[in-house]
Protein backbone atom coordinates (compact mmCIF):
# COMPACT_ATOMS: atom_id res chain seq x y z
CA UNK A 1 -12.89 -39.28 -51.92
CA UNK A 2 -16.74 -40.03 -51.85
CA UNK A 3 -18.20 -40.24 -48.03
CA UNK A 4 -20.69 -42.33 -47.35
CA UNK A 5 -23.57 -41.29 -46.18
CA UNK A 6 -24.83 -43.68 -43.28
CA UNK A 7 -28.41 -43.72 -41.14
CA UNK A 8 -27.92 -45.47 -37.52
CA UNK A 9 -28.82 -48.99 -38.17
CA UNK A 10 -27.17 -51.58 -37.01
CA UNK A 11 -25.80 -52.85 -40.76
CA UNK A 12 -24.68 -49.19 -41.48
CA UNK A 13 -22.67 -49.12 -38.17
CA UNK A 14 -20.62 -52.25 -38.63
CA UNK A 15 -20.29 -50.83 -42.41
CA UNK A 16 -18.52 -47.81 -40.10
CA UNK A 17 -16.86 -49.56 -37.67
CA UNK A 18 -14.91 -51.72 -40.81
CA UNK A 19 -13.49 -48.46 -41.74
CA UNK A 20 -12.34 -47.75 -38.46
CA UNK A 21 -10.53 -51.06 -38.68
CA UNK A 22 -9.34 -50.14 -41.99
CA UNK A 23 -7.83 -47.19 -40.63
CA UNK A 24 -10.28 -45.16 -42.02
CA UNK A 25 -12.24 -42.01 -40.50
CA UNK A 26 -15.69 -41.44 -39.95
CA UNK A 27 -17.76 -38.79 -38.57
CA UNK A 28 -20.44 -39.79 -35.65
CA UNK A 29 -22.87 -38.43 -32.89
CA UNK A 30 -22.09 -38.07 -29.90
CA UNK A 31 -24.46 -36.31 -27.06
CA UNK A 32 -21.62 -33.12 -27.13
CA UNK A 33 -20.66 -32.28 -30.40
CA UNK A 34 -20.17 -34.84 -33.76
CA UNK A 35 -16.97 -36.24 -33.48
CA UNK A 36 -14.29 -37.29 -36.41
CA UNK A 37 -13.20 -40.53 -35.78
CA UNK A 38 -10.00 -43.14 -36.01
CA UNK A 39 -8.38 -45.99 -34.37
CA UNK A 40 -6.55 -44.20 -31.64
CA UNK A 41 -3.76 -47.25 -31.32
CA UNK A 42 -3.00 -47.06 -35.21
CA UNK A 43 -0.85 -43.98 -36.12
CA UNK A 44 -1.03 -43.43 -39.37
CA UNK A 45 -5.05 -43.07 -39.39
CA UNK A 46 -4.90 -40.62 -36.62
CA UNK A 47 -2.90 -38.63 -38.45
CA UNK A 48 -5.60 -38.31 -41.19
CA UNK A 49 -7.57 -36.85 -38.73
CA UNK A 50 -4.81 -33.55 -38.51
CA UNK A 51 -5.12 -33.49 -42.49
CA UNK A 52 -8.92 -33.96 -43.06
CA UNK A 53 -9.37 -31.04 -40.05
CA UNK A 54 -6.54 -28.69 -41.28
CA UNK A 55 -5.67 -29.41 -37.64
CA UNK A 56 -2.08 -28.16 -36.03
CA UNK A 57 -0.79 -31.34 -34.52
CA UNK A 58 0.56 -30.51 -30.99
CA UNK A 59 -3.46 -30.31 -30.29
CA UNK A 60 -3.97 -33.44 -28.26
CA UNK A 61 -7.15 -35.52 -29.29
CA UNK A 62 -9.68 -37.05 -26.87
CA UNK A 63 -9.81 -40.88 -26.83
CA UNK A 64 -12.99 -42.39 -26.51
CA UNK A 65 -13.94 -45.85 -25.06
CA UNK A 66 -17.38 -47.67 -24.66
CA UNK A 67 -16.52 -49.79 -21.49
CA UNK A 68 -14.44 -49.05 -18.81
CA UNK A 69 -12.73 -51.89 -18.53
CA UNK A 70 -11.10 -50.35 -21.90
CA UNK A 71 -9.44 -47.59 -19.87
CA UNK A 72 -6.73 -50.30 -19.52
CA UNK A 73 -5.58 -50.54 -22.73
CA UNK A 74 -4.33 -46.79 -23.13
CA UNK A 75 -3.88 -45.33 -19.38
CA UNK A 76 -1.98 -45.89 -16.01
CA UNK A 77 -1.70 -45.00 -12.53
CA UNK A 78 -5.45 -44.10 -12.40
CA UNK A 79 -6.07 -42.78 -9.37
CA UNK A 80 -8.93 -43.15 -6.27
CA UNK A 81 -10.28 -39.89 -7.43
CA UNK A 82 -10.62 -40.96 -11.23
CA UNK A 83 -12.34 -43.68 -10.23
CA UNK A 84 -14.61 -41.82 -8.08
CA UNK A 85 -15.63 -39.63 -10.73
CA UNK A 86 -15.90 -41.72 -13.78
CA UNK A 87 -18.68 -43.68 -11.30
CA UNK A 88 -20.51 -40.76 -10.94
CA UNK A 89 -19.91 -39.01 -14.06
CA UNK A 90 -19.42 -41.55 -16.78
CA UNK A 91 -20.89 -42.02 -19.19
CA UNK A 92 -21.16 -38.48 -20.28
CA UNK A 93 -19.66 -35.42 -21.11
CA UNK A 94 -16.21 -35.26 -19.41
CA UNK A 95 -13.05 -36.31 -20.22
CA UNK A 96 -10.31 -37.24 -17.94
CA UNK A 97 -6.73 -36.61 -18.42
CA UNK A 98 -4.18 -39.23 -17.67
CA UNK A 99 -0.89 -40.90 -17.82
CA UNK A 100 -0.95 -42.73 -21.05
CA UNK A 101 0.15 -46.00 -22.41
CA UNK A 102 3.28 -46.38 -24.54
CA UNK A 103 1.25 -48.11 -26.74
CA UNK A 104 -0.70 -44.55 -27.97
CA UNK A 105 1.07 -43.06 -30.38
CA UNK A 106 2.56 -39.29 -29.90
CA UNK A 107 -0.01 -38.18 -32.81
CA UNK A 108 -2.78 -38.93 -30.90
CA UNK A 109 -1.54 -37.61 -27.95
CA UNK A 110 -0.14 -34.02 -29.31
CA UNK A 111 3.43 -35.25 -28.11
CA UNK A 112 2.22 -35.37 -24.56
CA UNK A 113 2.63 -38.47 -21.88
CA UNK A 114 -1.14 -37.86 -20.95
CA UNK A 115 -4.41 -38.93 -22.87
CA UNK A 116 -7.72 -37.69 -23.05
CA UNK A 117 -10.01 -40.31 -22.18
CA UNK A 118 -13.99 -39.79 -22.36
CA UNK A 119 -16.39 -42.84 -22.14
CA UNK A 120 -19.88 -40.72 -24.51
CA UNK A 121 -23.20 -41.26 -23.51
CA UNK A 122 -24.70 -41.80 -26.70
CA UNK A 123 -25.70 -45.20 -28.16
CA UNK A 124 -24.44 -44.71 -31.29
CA UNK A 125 -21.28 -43.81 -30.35
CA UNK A 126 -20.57 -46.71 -27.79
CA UNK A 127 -22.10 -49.34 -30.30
CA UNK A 128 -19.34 -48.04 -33.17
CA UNK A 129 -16.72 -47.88 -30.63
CA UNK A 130 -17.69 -51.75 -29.49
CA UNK A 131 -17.64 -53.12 -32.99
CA UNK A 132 -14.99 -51.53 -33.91
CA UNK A 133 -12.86 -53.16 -31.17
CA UNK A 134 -10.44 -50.07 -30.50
CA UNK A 135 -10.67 -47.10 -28.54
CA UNK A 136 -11.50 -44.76 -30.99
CA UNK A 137 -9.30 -40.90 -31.46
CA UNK A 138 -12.17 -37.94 -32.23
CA UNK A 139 -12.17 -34.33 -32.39
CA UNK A 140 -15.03 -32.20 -33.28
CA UNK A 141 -16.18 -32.72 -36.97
CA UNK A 142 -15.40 -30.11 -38.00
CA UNK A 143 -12.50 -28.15 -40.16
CA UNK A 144 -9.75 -26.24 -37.59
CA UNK A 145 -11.25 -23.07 -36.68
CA UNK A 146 -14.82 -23.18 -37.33
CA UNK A 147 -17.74 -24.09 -35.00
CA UNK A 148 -18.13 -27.40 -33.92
CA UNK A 149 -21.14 -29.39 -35.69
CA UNK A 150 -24.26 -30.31 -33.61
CA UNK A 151 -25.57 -31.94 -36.35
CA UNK A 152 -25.34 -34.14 -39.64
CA UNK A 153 -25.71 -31.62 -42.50
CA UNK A 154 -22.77 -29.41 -40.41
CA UNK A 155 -20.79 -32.12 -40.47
CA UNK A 156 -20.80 -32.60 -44.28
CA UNK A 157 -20.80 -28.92 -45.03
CA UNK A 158 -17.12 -29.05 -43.87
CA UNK A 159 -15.71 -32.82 -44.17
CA UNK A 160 -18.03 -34.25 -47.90
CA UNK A 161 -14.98 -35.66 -49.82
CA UNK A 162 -12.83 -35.65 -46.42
CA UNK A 163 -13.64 -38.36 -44.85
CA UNK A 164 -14.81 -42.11 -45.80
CA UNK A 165 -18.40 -41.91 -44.00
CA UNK A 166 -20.62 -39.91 -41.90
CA UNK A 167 -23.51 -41.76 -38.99
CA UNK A 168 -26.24 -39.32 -39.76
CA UNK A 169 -27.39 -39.35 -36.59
CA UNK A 170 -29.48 -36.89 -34.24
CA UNK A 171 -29.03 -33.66 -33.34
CA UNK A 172 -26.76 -33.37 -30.48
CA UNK A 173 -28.19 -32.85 -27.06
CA UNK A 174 -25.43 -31.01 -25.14
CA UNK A 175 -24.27 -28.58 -27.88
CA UNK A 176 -20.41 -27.91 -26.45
CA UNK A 177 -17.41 -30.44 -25.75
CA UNK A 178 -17.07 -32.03 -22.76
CA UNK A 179 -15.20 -31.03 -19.63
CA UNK A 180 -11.82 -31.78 -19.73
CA UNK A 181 -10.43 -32.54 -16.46
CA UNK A 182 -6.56 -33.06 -15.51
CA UNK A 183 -5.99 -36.24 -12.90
CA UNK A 184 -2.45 -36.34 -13.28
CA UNK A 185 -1.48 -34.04 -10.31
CA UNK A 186 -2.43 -33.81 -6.88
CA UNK A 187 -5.41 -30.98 -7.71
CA UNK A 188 -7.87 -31.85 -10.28
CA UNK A 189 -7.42 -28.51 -12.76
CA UNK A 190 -10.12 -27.90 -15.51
CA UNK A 191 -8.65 -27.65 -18.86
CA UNK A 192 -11.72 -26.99 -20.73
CA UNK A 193 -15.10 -26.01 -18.95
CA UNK A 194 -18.04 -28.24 -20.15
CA UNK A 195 -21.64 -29.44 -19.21
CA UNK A 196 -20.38 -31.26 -15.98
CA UNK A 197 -19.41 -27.82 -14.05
CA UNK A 198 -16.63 -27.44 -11.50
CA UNK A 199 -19.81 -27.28 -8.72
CA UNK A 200 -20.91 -30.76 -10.18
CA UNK A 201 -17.44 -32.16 -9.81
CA UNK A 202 -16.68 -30.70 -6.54
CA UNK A 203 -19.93 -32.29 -4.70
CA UNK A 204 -18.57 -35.80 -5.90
CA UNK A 205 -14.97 -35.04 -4.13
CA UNK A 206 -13.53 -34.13 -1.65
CA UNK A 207 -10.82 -32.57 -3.16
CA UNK A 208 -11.47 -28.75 -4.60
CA UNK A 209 -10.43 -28.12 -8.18
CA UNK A 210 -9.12 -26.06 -9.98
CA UNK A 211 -9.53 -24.01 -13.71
CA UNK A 212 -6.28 -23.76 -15.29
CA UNK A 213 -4.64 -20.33 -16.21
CA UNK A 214 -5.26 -20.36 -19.88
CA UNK A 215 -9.18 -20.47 -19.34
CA UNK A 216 -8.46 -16.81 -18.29
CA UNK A 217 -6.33 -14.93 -21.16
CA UNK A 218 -5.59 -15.62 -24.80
CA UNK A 219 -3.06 -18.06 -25.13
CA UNK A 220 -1.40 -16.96 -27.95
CA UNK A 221 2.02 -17.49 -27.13
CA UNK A 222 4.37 -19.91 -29.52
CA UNK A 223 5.60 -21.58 -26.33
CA UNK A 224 2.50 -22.59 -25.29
CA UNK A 225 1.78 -26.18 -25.33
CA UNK A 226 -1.89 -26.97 -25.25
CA UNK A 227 -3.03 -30.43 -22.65
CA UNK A 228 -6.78 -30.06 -23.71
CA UNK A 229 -8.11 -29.77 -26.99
CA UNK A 230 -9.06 -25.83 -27.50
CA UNK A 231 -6.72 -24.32 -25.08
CA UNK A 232 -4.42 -22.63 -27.85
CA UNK A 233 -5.62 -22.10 -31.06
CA UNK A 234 -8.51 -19.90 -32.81
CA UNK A 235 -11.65 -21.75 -32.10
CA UNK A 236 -15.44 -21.48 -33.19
CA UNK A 237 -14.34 -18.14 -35.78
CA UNK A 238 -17.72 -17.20 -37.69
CA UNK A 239 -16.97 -15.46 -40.87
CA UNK A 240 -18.28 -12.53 -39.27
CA UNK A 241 -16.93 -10.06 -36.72
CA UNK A 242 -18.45 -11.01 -33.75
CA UNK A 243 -19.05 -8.78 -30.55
CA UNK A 244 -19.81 -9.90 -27.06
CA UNK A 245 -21.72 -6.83 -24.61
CA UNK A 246 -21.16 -7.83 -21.00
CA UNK A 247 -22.51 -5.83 -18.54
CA UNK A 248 -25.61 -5.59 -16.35
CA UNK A 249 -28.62 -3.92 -16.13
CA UNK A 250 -30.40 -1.66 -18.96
CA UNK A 251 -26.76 -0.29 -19.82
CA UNK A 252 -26.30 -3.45 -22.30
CA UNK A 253 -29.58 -3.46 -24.58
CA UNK A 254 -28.78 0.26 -24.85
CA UNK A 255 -24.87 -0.48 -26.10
CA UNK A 256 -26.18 -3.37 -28.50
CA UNK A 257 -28.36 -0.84 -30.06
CA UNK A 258 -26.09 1.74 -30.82
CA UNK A 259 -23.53 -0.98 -32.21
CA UNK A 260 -26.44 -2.68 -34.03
CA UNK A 261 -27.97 0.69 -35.79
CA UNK A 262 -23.96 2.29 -36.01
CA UNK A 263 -23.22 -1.21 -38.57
CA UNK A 264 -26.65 -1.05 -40.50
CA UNK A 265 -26.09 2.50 -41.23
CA UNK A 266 -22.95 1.41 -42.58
CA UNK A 267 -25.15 -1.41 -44.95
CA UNK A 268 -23.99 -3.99 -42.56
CA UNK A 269 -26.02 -6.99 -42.51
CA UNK A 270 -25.97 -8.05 -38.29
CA UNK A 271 -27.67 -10.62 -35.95
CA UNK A 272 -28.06 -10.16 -32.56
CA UNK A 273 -27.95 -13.48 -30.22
CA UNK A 274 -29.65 -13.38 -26.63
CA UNK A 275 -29.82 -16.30 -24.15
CA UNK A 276 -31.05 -14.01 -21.59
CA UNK A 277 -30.14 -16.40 -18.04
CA UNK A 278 -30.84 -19.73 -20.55
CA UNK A 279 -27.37 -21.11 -20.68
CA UNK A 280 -28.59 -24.85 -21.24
CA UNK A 281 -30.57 -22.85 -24.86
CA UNK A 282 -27.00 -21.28 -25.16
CA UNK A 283 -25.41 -24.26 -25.03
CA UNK A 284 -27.33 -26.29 -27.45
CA UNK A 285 -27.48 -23.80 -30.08
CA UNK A 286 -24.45 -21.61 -30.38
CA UNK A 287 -22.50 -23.35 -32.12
CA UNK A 288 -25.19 -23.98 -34.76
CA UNK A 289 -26.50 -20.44 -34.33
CA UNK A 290 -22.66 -19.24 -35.76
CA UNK A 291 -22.97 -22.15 -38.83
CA UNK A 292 -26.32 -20.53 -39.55
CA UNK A 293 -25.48 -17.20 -39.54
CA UNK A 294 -21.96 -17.72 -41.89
CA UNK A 295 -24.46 -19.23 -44.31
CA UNK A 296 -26.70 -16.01 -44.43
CA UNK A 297 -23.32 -14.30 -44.98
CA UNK A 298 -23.99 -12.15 -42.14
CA UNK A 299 -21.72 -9.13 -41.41
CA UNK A 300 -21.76 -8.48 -37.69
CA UNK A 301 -22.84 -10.99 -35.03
CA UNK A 302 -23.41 -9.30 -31.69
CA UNK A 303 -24.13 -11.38 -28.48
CA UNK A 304 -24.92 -9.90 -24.74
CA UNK A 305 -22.70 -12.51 -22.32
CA UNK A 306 -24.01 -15.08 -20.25
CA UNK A 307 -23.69 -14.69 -16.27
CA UNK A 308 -20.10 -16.53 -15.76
CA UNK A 309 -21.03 -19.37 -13.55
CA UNK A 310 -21.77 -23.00 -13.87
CA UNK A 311 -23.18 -23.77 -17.67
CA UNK A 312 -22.60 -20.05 -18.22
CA UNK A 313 -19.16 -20.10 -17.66
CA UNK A 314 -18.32 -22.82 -20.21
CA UNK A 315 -20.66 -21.19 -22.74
CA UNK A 316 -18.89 -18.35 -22.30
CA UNK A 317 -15.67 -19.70 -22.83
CA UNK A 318 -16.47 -20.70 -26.74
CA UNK A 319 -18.43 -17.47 -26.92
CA UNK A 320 -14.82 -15.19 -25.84
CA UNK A 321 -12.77 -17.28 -28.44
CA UNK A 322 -15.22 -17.18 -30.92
CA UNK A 323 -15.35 -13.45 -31.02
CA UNK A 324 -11.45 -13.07 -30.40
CA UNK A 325 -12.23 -11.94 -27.16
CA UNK A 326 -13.67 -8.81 -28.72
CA UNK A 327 -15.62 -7.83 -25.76
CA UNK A 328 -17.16 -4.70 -24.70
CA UNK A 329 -17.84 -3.91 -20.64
CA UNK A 330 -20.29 -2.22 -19.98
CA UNK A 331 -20.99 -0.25 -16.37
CA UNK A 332 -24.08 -0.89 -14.62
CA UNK A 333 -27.32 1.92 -15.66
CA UNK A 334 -30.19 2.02 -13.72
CA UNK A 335 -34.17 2.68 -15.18
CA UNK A 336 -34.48 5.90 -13.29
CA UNK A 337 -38.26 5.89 -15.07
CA UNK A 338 -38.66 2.97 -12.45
CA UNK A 339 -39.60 4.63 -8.81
């Protein structure tokens, strides 16, 4: 397969949005993370999605629309609260989790009866979804497993040959998915921390929500059915080994040292990422920092943590499963040279 290559004009986006109609794929911007494309209502082109991506296909996909009044056509019983939010919050980087249509097929769905709904921020992303008249079905850009592309060249590092065309568009602004927020039950539960944080969310309602379980172990059981995108399977994997030193205090630089000098003894090539307190930096550049560092074929990747809160805490959540939650605590050590 040759993929086209497409700037953002207005020609080259109707050139896209034919494909979509086609039931073909295409990559495009969007202000999280590029996104990998198809008519969500046609079946058989979401399901070239699973084989361009590698991707397992009980992972649900998020649908995205470019008007609201296009929530309609693929979800029901939407609720006081959903309407509340999507005021305040779309469009932008959430997605919403409700009852679906029949009219959505399982594939695009990962079996469930919900759907992943997220109305993107970006231009170019509405204007493809407009002319191409559907909602359209669009995971990361990415092949199963690896980072998800915040730009162009990313995209077509993994998916050149996959898929019909790519919208080489802009860097992405946000750098991680969106929230994912469940609306089906009485509580509003967090299935995947994003930019919009659970503060945000919880200032627009008056209802509290909540994070679901999974957000706090590794959900590697066979039994477990993923709602979200990213809940169950190996995410963001560098080719490296990755490490992540949380801690506070002087106790961390000292550990990422010794781990640092320990692997370069051993002729280890390694990288060391800090953030410091910058989790909006972290955000727009980890997921491009890991692409980077796979192409200088580097051996160890160590990273101090991010303070778990707001931003930080959804950072921190692709940070865990990118390292296989390989972390290392470390116990608070003073500066006693400090009087």
């Amino acid at each position: 397969m040759i993929t086209k290559k497409l700037d953002t004009t207005k020609e080259n986006i109707k050139i896209a949005a034919q494909i979509i109609k086609a039931g073909g794929i295409v990559a495009f911007p969007t202000e999280t993370v590029y996104g990998l494309g198809a008519d969500a209502l046609n079946e058989i082109a979401t399901s070239k999605i699973y084989e361009a991506k590698g991707r397992p296909s009980d992972n649900p996909m998020i649908v995205h629309i470019s008007r609201i009044e296009e929530l309609d056509l693929i979800a029901t019983e939407i609720s006081n609260t959903a309407k509340v939010l999507m005021e305040a919050f779309w469009p932008g980087p959430i997605t919403f989790v409700l009852k679906k249509k029949e009219c959505v097929p399982s594939v695009t769905t990962g079996g469930l009866n919900t759907v992943a709904v997220r109305m993107p921020s970006d231009k170019i992303a509405r204007e493809l979804i407009k002319e191409s008249q559907t909602p359209i079905a669009a995971p990361s850009a990415n092949l199963s497993g690896k980072a998800s592309p915040t730009n162009a060249m990313d995209v077509l590092e993994d998916m050149d040959g996959r898929v019909d065309a790519v919208i080489m568009g802009k860097e992405c602004q946000v750098g991680i998915e969106s929230t994912v927020l469940d609306l089906t039950s009485d509580t509003p539960v967090i299935l995947r921390p994003g930019y919009i944080t659970k503060e945000e969310i919880d200032k627009v309602i008056k209802i509290k929500t909540e994070f679901d379980n999974s957000l706090f172990i590794n959900p590697s059981e066979k039994d477990f059915h993923p709602k979200s995108p990213g809940m169950k399977y190996k995410h963001y994997a560098p080719k490296a080994e990755f490490k992540i030193v949380k801690g506070n205090g002087i106790g961390i630089d000292k550990v990422i040292k010794e781990l640092r000098d320990k692997a370069e003894n051993e002729g280890k090539k390694v990288e060391v990422l800090y953030y410091g307190e910058d989790s909006e930096k972290a955000a727009k550049t980890f997921f491009a920092d890991l692409r980077r560092l796979d192409r200088e074929d580097v051996d160890l990747i160590i990273s101090a943590s991010l303070k778990p809160e707001g931003l930080g805490f959804s950072v921190m959540n692709r940070m865990m499963k990118s390292a296989g939650y390989d972390i290392i605590c470390v116990e608070e050590e003073n500066d006693d040279s400090i009087s």
